[in-house]
C-alpha atoms as a PDB file:
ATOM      1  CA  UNK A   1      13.492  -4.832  26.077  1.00  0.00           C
ATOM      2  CA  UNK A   2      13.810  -8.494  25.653  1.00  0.00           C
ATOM      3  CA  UNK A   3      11.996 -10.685  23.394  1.00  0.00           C
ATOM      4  CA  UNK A   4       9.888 -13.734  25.284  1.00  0.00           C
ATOM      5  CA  UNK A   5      11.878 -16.929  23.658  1.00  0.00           C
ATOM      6  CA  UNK A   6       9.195 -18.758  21.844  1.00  0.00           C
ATOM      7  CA  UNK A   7       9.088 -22.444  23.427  1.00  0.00           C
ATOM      8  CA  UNK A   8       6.628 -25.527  23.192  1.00  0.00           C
ATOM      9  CA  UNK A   9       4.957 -26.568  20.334  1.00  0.00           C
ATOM     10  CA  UNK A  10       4.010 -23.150  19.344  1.00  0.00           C
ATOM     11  CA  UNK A  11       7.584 -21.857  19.093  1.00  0.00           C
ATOM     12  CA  UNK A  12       8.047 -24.826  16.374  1.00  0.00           C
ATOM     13  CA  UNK A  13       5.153 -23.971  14.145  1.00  0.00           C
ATOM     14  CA  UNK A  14       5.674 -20.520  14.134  1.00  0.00           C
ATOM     15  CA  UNK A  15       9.518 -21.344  13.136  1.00  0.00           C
ATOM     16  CA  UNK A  16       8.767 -23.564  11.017  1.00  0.00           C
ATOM     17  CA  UNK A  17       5.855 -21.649   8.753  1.00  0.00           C
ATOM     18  CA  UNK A  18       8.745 -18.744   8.452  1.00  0.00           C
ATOM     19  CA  UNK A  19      10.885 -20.305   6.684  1.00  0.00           C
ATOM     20  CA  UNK A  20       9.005 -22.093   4.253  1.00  0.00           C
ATOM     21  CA  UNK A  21       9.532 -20.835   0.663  1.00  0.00           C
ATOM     22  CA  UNK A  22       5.898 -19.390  -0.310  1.00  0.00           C
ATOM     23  CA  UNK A  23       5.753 -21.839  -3.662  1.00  0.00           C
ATOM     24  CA  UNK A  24       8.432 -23.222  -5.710  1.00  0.00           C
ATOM     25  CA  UNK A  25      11.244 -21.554  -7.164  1.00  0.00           C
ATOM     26  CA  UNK A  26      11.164 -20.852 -11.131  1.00  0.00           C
ATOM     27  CA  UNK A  27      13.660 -19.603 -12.992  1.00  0.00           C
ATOM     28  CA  UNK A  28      13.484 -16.468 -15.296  1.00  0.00           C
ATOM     29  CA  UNK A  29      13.270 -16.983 -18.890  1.00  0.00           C
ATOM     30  CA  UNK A  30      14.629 -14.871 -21.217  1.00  0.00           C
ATOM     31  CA  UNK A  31      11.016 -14.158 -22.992  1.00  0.00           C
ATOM     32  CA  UNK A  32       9.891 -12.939 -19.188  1.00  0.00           C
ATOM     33  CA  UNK A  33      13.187 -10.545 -18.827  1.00  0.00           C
ATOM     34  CA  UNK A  34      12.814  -9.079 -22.583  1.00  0.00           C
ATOM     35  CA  UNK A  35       9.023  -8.280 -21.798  1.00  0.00           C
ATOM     36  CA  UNK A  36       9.604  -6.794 -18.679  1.00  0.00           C
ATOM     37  CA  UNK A  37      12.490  -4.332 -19.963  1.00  0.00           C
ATOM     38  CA  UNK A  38      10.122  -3.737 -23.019  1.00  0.00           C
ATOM     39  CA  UNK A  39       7.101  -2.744 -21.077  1.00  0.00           C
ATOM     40  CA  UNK A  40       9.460  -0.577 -18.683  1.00  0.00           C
ATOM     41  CA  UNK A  41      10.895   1.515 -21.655  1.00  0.00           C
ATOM     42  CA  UNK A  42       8.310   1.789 -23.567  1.00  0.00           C
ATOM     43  CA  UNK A  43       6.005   3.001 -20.580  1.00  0.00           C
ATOM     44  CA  UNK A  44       8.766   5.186 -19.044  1.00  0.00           C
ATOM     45  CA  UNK A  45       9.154   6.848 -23.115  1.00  0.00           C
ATOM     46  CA  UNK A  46       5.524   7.236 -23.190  1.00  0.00           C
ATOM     47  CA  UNK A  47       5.442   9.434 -19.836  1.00  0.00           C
ATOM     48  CA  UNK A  48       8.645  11.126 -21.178  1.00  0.00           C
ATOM     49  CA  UNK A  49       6.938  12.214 -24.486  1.00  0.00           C
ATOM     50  CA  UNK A  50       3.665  13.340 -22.296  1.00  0.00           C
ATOM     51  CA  UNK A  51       5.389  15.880 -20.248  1.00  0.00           C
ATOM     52  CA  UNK A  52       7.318  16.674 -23.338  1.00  0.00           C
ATOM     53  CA  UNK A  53       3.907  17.893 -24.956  1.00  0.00           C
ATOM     54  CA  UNK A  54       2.641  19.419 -21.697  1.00  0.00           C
ATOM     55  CA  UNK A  55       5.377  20.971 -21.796  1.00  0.00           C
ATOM     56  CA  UNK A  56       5.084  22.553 -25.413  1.00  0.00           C
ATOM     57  CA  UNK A  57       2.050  23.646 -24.961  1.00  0.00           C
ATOM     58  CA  UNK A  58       2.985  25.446 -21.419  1.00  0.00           C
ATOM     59  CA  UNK A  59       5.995  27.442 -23.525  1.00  0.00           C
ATOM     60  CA  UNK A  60       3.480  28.418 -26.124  1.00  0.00           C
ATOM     61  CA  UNK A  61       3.257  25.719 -29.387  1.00  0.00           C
ATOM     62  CA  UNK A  62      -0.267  25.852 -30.867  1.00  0.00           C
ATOM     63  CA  UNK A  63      -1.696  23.417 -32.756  1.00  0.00           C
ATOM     64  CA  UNK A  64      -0.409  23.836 -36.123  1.00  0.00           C
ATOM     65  CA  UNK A  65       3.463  23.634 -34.266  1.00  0.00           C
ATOM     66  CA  UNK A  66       2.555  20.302 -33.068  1.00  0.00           C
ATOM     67  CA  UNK A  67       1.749  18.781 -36.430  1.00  0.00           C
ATOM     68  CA  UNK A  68       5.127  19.106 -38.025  1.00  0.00           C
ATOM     69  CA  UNK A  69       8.342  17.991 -37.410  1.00  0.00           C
ATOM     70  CA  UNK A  70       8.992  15.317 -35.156  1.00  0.00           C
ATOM     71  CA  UNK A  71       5.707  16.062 -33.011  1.00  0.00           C
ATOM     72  CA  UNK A  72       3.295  13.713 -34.541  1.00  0.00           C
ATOM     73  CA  UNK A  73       5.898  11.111 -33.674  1.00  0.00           C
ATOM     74  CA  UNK A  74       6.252  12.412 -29.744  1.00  0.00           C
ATOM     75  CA  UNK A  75       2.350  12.500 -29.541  1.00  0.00           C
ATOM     76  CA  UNK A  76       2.006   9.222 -30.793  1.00  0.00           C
ATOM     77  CA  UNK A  77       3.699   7.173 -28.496  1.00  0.00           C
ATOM     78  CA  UNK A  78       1.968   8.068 -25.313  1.00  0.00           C
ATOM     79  CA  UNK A  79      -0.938   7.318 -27.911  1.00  0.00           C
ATOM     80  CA  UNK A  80       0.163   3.458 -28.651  1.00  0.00           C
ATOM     81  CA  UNK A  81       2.546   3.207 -26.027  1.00  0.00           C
ATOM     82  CA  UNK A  82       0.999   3.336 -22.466  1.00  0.00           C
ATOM     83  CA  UNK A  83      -1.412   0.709 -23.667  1.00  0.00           C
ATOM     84  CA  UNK A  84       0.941  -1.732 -25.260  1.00  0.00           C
ATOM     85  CA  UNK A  85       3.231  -1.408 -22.193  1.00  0.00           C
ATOM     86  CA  UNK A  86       0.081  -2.630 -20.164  1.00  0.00           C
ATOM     87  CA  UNK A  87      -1.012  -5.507 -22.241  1.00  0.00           C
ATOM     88  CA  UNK A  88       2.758  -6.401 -21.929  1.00  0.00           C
ATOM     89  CA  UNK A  89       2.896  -6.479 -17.985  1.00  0.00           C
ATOM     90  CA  UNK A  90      -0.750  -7.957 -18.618  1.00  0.00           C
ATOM     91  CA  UNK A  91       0.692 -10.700 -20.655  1.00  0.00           C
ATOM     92  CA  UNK A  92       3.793 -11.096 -17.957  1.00  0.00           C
ATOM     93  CA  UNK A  93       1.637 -11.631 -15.319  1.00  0.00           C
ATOM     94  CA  UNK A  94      -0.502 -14.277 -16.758  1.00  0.00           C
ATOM     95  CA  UNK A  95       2.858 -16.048 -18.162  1.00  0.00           C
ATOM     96  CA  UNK A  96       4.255 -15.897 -14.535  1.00  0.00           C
ATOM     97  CA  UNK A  97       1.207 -17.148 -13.190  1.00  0.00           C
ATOM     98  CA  UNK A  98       0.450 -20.266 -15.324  1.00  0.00           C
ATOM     99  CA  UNK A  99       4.905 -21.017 -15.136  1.00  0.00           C
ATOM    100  CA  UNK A 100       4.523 -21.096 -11.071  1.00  0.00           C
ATOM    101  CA  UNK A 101       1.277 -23.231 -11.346  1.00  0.00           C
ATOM    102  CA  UNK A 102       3.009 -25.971 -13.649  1.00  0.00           C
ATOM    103  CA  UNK A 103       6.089 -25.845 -11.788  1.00  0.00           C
ATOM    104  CA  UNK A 104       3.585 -26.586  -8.514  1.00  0.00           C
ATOM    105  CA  UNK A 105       2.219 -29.508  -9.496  1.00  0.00           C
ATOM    106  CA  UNK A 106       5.583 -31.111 -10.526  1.00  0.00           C
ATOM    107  CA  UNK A 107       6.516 -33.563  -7.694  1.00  0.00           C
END
């Protein structure tokens, strides 16, 4: 099958609006790479731990198992962790956002 060859004014637009970069390009700062990475582990350690205390509790641990040793730690990152990792990618976004907008309106 053979593509129709695109020709005429209409061939040049549509050539012409595919290449065009979408905005400009900004560099990544290092702030922007360390939040990333941040948010990734500490969201990926926070599902870890969860399916470490599911499971616990599938192999048997009560309650009173889960309070001692290094279990209040385990249960308290998914705790502060998945929330924090959002407000990070939160934050990331919005950074990203206002970086492309300045970076826009430079000539």
């Amino acid at each position: 099958m053979r593509l129709p060859q695109l020709t005429g004014d209409r061939g040049t637009r549509l050539r012409r609006m595919s290449t065009q970069n979408p905005g400009p390009e900004v560099p990544v700062r290092r702030v922007d790479r360390i939040l990333a990475f941040t948010a990734l582990t500490l969201a990926a350690l926070s599902v870890i731990c969860f399916f470490a205390i599911i499971i616990g509790s599938a192999l048997g641990m009560d309650q009173s198992a889960f309070g001692t040793g290094a279990w209040p730690l385990v249960a308290a990152i998914p705790l502060w962790g998945l929330p924090l990792a959002f407000v990070m990618i939160i934050t990331l976004l919005v950074m990203s956002f206002i970086r492309k907008g300045r970076a826009a309106k430079r000539p």
